[in-house]
N, C-alpha and C. Protein backbone atom coordinates (compact mmCIF):
# COMPACT_ATOMS: atom_id res chain seq x y z
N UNK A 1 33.15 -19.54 -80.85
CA UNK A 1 34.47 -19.60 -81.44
C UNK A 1 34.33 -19.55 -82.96
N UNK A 2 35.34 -18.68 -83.68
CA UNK A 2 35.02 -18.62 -85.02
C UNK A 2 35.95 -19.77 -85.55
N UNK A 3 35.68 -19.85 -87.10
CA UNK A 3 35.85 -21.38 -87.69
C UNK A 3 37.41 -21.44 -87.40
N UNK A 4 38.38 -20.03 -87.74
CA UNK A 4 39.47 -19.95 -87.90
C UNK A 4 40.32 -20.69 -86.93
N UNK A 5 39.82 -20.37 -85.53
CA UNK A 5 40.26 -20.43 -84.64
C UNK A 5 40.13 -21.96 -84.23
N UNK A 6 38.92 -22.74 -84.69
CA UNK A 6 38.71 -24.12 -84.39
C UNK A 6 39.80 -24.69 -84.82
N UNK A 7 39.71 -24.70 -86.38
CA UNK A 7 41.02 -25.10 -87.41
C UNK A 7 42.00 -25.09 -87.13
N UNK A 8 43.04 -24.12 -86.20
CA UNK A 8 44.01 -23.65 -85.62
C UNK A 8 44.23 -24.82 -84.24
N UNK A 9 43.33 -24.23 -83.28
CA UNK A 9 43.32 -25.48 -82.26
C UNK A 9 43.11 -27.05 -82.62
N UNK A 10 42.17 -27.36 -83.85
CA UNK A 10 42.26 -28.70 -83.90
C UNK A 10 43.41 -29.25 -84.70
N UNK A 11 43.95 -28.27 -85.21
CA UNK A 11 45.39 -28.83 -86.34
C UNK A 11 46.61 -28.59 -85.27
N UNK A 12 46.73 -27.51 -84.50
CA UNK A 12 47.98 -27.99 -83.42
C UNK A 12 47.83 -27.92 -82.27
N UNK A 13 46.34 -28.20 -81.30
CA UNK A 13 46.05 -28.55 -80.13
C UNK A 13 45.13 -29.47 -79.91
N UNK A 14 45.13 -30.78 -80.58
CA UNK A 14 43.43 -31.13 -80.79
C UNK A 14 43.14 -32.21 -79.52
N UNK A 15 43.98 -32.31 -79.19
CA UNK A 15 43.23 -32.84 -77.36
C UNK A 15 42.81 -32.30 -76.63
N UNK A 16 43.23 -30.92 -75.95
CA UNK A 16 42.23 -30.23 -75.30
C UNK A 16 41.28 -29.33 -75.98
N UNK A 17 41.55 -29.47 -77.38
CA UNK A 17 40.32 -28.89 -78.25
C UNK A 17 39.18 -29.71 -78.32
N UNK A 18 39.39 -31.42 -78.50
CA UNK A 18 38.27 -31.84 -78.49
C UNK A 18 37.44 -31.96 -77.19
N UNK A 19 38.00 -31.51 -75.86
CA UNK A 19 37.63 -32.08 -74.85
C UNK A 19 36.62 -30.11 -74.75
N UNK A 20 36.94 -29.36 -75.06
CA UNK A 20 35.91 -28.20 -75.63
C UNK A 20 35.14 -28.31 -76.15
N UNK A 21 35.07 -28.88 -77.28
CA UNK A 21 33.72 -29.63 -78.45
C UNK A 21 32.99 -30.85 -77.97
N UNK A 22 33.67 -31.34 -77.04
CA UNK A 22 32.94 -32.20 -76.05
C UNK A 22 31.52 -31.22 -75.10
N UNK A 23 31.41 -30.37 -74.91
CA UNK A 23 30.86 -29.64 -74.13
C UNK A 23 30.10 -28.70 -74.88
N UNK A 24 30.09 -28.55 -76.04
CA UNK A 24 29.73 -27.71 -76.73
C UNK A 24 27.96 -28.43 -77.47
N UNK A 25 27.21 -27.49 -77.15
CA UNK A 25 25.90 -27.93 -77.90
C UNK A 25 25.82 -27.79 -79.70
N UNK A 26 25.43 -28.61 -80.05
CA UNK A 26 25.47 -28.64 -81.94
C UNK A 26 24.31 -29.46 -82.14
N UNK A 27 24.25 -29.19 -83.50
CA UNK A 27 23.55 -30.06 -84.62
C UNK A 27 24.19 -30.53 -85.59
N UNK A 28 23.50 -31.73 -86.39
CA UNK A 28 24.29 -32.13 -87.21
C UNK A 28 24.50 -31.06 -88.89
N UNK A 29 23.24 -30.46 -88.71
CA UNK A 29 22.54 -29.07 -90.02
C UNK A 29 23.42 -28.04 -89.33
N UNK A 30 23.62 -27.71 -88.38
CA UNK A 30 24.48 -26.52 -87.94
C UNK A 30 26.30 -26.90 -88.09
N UNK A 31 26.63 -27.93 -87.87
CA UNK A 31 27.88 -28.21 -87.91
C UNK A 31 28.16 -28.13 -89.32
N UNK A 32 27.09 -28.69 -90.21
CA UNK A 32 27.48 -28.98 -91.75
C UNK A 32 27.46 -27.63 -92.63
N UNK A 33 26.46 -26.82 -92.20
CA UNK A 33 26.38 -25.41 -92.90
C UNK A 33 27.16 -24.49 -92.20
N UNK A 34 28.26 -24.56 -91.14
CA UNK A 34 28.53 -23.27 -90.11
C UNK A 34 29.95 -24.31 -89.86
N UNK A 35 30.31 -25.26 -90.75
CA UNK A 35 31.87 -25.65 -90.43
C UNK A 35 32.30 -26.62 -91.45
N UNK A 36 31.81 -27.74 -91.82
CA UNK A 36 32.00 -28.54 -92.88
C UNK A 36 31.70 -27.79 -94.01
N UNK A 37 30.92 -26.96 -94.45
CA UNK A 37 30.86 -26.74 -96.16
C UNK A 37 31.30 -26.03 -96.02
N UNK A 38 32.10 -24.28 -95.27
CA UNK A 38 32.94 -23.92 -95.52
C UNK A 38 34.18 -24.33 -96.15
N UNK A 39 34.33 -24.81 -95.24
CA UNK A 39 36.26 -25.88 -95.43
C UNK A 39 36.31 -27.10 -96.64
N UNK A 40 35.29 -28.01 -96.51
CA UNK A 40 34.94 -28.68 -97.61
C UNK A 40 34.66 -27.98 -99.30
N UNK A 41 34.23 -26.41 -99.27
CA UNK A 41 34.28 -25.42 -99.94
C UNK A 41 36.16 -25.08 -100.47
N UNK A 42 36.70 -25.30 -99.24
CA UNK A 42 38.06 -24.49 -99.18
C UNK A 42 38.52 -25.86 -100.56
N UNK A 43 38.65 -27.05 -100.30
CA UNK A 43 39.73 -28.25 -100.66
C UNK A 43 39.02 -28.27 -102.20
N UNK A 44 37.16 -28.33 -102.13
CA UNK A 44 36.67 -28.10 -103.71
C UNK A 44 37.26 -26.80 -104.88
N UNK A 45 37.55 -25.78 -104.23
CA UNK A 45 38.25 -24.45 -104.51
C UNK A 45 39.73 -25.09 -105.05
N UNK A 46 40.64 -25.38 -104.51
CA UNK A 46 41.73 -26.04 -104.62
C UNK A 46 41.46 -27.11 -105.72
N UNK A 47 40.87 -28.36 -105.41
CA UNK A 47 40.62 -29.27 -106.40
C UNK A 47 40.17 -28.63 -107.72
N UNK A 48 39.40 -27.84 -107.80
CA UNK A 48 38.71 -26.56 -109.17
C UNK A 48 40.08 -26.35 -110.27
N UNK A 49 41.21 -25.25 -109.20
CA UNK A 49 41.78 -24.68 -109.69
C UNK A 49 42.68 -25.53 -110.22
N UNK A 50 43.22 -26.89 -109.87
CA UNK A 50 44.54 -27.71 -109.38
C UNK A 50 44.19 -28.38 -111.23
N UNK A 51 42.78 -28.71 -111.13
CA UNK A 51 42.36 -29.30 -112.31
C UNK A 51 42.20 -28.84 -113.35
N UNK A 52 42.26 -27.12 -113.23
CA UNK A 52 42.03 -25.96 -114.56
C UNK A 52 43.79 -26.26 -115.21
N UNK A 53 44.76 -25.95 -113.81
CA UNK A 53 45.70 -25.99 -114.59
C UNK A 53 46.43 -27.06 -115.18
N UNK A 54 45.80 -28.06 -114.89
CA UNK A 54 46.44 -29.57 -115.53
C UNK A 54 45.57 -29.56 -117.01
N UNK A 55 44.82 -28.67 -117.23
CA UNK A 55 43.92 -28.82 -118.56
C UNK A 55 43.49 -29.45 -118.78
N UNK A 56 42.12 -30.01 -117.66
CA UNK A 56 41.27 -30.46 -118.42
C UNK A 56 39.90 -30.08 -118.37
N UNK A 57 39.84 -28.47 -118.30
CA UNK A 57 38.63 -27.96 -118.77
C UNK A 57 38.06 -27.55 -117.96
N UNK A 58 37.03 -26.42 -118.05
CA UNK A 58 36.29 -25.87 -117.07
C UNK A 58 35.28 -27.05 -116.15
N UNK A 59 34.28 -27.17 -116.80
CA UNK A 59 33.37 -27.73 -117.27
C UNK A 59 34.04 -29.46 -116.17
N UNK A 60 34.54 -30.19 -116.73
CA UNK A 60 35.33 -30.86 -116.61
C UNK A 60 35.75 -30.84 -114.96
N UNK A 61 36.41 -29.47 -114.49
CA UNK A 61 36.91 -29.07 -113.25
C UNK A 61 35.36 -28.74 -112.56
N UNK A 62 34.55 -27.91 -113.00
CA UNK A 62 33.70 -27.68 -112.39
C UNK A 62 32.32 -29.33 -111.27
N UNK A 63 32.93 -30.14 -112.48
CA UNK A 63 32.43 -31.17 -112.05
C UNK A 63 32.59 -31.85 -110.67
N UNK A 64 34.21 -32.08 -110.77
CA UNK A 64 35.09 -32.63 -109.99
C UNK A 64 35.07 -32.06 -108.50
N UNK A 65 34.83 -30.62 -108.87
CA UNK A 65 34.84 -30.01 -107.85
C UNK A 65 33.52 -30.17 -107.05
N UNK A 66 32.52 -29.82 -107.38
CA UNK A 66 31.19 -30.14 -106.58
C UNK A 66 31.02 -31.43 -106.37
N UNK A 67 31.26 -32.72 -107.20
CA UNK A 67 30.87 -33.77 -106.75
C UNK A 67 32.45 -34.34 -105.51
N UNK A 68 33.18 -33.41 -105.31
CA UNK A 68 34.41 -33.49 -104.03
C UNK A 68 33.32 -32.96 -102.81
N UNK A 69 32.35 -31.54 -103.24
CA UNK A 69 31.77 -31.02 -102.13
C UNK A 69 31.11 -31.85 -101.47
N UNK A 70 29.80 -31.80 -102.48
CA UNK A 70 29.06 -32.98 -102.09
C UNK A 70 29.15 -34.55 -101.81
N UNK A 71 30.42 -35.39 -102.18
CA UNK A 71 30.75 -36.44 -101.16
C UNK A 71 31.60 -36.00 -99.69
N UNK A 72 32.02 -34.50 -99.65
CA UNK A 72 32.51 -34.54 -98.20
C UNK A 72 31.17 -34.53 -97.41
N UNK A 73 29.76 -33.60 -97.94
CA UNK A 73 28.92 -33.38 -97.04
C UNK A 73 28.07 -35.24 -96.52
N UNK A 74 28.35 -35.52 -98.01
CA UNK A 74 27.49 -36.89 -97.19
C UNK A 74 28.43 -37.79 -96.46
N UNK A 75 29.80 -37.80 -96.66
CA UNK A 75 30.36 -38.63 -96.06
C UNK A 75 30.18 -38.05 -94.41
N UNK A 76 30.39 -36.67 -94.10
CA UNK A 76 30.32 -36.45 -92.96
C UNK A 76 29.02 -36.81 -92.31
N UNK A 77 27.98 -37.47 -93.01
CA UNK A 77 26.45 -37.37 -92.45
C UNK A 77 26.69 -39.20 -92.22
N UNK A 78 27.49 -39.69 -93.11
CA UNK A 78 27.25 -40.70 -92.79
C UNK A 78 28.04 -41.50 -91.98
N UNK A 79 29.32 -40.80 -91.81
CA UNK A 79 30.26 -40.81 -90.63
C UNK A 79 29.53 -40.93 -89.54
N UNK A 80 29.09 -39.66 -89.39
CA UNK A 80 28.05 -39.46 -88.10
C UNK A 80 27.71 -40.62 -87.72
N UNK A 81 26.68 -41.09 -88.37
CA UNK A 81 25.87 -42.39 -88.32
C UNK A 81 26.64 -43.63 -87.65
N UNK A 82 27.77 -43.77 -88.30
CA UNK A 82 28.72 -45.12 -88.33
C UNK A 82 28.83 -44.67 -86.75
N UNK A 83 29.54 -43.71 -86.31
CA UNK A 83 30.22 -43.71 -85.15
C UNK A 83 29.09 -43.81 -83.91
N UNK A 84 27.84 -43.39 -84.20
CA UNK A 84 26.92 -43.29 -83.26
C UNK A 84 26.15 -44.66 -83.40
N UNK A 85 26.23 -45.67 -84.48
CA UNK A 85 25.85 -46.94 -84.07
C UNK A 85 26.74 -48.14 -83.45
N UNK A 86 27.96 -47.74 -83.78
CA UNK A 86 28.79 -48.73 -83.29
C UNK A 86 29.46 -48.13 -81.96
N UNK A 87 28.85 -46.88 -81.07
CA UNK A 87 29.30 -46.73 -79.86
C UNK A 87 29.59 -47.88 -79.04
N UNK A 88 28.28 -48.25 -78.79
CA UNK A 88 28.09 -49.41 -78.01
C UNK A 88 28.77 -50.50 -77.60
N UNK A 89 29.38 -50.88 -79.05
CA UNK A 89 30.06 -51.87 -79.45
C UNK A 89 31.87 -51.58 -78.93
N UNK A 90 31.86 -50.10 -78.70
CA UNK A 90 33.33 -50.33 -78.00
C UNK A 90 33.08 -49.06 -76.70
N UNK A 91 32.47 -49.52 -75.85
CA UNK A 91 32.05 -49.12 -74.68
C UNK A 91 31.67 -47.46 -74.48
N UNK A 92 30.91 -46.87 -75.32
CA UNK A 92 30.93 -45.67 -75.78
C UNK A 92 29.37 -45.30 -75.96
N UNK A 93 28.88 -44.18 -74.99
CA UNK A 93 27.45 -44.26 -75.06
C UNK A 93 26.87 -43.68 -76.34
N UNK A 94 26.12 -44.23 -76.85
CA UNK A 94 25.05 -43.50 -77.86
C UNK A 94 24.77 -42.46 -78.05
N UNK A 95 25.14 -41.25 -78.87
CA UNK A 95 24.77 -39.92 -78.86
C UNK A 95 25.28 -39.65 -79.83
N UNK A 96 23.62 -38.82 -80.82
CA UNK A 96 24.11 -38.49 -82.00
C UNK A 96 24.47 -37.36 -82.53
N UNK A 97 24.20 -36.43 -81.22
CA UNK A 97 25.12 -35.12 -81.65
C UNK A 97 26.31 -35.23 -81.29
N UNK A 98 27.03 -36.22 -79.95
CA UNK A 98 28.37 -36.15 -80.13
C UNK A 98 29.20 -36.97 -81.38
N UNK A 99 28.36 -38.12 -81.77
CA UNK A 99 28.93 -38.54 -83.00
C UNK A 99 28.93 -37.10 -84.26
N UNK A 100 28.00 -36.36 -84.51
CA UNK A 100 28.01 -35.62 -85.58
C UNK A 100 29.12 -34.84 -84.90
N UNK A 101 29.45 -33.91 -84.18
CA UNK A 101 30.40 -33.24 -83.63
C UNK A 101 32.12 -34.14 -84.53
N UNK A 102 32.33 -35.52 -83.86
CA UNK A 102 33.24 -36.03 -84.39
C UNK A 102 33.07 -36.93 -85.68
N UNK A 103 32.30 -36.23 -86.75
CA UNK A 103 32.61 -36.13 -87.41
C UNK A 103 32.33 -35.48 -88.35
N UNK A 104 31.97 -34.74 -88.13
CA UNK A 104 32.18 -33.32 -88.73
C UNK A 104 33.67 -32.48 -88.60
N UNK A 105 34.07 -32.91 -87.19
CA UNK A 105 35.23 -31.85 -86.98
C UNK A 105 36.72 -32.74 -87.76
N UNK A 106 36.67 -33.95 -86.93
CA UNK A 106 37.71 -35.01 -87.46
C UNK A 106 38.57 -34.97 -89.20
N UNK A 107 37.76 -34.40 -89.93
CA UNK A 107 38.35 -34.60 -91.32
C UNK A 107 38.92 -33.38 -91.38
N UNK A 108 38.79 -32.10 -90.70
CA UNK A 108 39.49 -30.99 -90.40
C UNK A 108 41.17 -30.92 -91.37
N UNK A 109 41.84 -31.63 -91.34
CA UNK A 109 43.17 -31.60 -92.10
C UNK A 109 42.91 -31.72 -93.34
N UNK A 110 42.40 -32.63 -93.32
CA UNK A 110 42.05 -33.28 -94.88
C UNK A 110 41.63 -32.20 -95.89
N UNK A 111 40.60 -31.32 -95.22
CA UNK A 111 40.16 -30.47 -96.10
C UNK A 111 41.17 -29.24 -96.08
N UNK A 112 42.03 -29.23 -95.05
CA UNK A 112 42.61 -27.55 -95.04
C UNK A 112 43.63 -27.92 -96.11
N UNK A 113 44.01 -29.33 -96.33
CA UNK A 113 45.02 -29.90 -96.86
C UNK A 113 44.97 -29.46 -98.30
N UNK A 114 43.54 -30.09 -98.79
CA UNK A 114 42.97 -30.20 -100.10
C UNK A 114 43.13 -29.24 -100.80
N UNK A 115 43.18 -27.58 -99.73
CA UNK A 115 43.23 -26.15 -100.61
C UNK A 115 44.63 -26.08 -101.94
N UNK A 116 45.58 -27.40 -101.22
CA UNK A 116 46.85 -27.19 -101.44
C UNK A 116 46.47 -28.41 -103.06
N UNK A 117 45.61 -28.78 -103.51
CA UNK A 117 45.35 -29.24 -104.62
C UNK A 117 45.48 -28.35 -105.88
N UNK A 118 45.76 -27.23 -105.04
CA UNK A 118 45.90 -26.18 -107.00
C UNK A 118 47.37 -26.20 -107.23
N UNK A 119 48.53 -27.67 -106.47
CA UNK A 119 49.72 -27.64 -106.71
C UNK A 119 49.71 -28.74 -107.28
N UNK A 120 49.99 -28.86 -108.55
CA UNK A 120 49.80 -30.55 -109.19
C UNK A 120 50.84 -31.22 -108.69
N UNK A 121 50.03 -32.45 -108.25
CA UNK A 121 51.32 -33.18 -107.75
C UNK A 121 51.73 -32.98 -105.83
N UNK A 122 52.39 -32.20 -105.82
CA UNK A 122 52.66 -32.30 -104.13
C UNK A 122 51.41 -30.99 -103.76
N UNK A 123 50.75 -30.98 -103.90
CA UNK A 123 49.28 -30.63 -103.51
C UNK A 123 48.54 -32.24 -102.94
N UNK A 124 48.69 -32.84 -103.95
CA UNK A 124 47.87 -34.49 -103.20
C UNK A 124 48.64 -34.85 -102.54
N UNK A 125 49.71 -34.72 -102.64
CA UNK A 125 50.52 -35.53 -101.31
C UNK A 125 50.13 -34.49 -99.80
N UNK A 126 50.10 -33.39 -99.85
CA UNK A 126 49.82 -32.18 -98.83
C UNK A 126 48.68 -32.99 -98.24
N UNK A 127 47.37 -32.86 -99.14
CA UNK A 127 45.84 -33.34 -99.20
C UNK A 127 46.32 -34.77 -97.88
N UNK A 128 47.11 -35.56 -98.73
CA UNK A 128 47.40 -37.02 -97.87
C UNK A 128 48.01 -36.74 -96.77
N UNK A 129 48.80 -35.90 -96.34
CA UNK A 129 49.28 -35.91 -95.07
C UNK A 129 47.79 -35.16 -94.24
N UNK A 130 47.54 -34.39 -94.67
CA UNK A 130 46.16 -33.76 -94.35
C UNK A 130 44.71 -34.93 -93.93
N UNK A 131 44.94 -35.84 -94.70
CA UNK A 131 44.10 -36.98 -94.64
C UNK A 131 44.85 -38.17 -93.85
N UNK A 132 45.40 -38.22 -93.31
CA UNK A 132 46.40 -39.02 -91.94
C UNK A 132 46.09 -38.64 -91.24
N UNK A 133 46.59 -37.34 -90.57
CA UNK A 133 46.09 -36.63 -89.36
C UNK A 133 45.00 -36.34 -88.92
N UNK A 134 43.88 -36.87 -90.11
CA UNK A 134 42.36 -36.69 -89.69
C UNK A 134 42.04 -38.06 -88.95
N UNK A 135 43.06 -38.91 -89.24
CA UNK A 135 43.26 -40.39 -88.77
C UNK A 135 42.87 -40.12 -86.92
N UNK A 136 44.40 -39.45 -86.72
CA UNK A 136 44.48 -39.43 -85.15
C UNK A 136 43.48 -38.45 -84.78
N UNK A 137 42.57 -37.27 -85.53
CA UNK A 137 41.91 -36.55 -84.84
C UNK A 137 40.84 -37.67 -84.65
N UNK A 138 40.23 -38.13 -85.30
CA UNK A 138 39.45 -39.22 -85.16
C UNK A 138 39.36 -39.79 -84.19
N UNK A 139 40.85 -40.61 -84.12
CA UNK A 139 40.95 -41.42 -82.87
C UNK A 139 41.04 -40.49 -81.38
N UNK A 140 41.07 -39.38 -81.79
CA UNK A 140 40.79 -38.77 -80.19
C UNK A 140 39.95 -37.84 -79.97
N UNK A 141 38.87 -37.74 -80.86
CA UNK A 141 37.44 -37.51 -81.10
C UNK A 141 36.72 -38.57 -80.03
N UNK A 142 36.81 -39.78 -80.60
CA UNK A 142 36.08 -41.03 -80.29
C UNK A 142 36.50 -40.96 -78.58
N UNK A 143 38.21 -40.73 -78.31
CA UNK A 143 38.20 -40.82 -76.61
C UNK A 143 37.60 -39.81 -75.95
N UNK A 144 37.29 -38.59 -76.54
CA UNK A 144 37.19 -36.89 -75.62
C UNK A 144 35.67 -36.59 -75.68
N UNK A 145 35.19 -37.29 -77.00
CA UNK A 145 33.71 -36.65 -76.76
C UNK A 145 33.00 -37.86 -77.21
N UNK A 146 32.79 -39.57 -77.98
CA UNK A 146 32.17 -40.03 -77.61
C UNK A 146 32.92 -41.02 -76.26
N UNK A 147 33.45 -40.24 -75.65
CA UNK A 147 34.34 -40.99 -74.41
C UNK A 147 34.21 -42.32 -74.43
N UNK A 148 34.94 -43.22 -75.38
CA UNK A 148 35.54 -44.38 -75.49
C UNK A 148 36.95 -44.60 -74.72
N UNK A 149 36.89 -45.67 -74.36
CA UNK A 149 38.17 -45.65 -73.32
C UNK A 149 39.13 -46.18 -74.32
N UNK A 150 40.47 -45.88 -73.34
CA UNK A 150 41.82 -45.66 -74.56
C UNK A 150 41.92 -46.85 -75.11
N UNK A 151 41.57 -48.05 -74.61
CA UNK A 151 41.89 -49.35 -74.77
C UNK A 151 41.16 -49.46 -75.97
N UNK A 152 40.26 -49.11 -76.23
CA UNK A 152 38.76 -49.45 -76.76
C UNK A 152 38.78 -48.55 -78.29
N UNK A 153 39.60 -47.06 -78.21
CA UNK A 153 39.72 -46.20 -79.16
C UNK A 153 40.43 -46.71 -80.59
N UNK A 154 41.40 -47.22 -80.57
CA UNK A 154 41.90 -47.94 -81.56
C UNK A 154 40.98 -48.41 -82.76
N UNK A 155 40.52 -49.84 -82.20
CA UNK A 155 39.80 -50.33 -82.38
C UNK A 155 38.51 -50.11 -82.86
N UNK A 156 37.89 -49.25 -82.39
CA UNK A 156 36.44 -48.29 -82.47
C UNK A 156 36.93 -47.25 -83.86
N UNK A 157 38.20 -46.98 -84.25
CA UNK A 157 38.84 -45.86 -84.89
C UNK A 157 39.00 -46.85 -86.25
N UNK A 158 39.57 -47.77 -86.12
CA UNK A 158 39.79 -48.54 -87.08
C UNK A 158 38.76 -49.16 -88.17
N UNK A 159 37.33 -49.80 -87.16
CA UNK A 159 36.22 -50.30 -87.31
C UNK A 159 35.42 -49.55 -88.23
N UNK A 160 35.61 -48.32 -87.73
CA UNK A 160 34.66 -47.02 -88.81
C UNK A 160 35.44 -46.49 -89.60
N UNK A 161 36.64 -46.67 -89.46
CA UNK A 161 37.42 -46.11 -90.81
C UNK A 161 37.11 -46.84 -92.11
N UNK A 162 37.23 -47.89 -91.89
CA UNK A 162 37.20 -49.28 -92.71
C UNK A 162 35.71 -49.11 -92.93
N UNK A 163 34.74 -49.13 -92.18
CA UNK A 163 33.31 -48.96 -92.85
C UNK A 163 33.07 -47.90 -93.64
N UNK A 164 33.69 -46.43 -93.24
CA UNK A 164 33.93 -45.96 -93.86
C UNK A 164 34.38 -45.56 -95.25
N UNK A 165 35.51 -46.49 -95.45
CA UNK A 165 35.99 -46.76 -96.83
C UNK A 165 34.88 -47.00 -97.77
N UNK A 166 34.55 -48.30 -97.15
CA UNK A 166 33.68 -49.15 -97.99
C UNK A 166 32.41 -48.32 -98.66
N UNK A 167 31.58 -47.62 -97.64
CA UNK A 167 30.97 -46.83 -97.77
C UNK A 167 30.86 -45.37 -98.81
N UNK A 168 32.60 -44.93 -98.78
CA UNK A 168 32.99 -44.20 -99.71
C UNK A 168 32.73 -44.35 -100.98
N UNK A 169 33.45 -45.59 -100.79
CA UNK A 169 33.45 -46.06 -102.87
C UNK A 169 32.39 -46.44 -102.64
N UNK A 170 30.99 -46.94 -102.45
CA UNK A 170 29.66 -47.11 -102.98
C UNK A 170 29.33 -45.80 -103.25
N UNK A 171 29.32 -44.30 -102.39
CA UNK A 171 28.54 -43.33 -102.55
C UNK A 171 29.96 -42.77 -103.59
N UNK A 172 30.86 -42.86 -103.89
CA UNK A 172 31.90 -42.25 -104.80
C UNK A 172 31.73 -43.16 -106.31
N UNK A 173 31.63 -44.25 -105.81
CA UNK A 173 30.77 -44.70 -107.60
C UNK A 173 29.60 -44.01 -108.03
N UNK A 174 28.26 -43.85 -107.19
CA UNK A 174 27.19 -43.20 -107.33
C UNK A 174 27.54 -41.83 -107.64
N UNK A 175 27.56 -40.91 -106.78
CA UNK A 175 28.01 -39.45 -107.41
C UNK A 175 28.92 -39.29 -108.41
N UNK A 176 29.99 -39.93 -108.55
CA UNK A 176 31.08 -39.45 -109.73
C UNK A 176 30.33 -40.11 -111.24
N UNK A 177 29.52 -41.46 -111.21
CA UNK A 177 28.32 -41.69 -112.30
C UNK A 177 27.64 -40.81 -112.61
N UNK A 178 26.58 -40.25 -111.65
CA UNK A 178 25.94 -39.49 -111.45
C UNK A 178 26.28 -38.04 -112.15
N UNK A 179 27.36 -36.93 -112.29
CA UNK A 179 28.24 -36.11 -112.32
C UNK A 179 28.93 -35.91 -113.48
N UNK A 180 29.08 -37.73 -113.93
CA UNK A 180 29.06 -37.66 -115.50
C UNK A 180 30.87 -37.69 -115.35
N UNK A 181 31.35 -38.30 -114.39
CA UNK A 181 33.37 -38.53 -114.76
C UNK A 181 34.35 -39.60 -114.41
N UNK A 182 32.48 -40.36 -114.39
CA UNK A 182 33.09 -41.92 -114.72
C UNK A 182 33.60 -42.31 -112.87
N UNK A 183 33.62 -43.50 -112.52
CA UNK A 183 33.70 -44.06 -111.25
C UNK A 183 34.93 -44.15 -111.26
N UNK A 184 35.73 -44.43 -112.09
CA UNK A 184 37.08 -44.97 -111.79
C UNK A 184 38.14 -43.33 -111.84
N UNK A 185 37.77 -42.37 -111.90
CA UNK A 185 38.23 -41.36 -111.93
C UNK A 185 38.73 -40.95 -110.40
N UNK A 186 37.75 -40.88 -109.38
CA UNK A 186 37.57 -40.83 -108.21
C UNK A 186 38.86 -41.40 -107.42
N UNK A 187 39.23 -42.65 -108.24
CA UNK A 187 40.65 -43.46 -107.55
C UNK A 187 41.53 -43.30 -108.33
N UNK A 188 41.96 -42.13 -109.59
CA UNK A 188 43.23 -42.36 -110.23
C UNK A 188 42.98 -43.17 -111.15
N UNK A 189 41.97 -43.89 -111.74
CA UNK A 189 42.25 -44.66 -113.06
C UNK A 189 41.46 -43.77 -114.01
């Protein structure tokens, strides 16, 4: 299946889409180079341009933009991780290609969202509704392919979101330091 077509089914069919990607053989290096850095490509593209025209500089934009790439690629690596250690913990077997699968695919909105960042202003709000709905793909990631039961999905959805977070802003202080645009940039200050 080409990327187009994933994007399509997981943005307005994503229950019996994930229960397809459930079945589907991957890697976590194949998912990230052949689906995440495309699209994660798409929202950095957007963020680039969104930031040229608010003026503040090539240079400046060019920054913003790769260190957006490169925290989607590690967040998705470390997503992975979260969801495939805390299976267990909400009745969900261990497997770390189906964890990389969901999450790699799960942030799917977020990024198609992000393209819409070269609109100052209701471009991030786009991005945010885009970043909600990666919410529920999530949560039915976790039931279809690391088959967590419904009771159990919530909960399991919530648990790694929240680790998640946390996780964010440590590796989003580090890279945006790193990158040279200051930590507090990353959140609006």
């Amino acid at each position: 299946m080409n990327i187009v077509d994933r994007v399509k089914r997981l943005l307005l069919s994503p229950d019996p889409e994930w229960s397809v990607i459930a079945g589907e053989p991957a890697t976590l290096g194949g998912l990230i180079t052949g689906y995440v850095l495309p699209l994660a490509a798409l929202s950095a593209i957007g963020s680039l341009l969104g930031t040229l025209f608010i003026g503040l500089g090539l240079m400046f934009a060019l920054r913003v933009a790769i260190g957006g790439l490169v925290m989607a690629i590690i967040a998705v690596v470390i997503l992975s991780v979260i969801i495939d250690a805390l299976a267990p913990t909400f009745g969900a077997a261990k497997n770390s290609t189906n964890a990389a699968k969901v999450a790699a695919y799960a942030p799917t909105p977020a990024w198609v969202g992000g393209i819409f960042q070269i609109i100052p202003g209701l471009g991030s709000a786009i991005a945010l509704v885009g970043a909600l709905y990666a919410l529920y793909l999530l949560y039915l990631g976790l039931m279809r392919v690391m088959k967590s039961s419904q009771d159990k999905a919530v909960g399991y959805t919530v648990v790694v979101v929240l680790i998640a977070i946390v996780v964010g802003f440590v590796a989003s202080y580090i890279t945006t330091t790193f990158i040279g645009i200051g930590p507090m940039m990353r959140i609006g200050y």
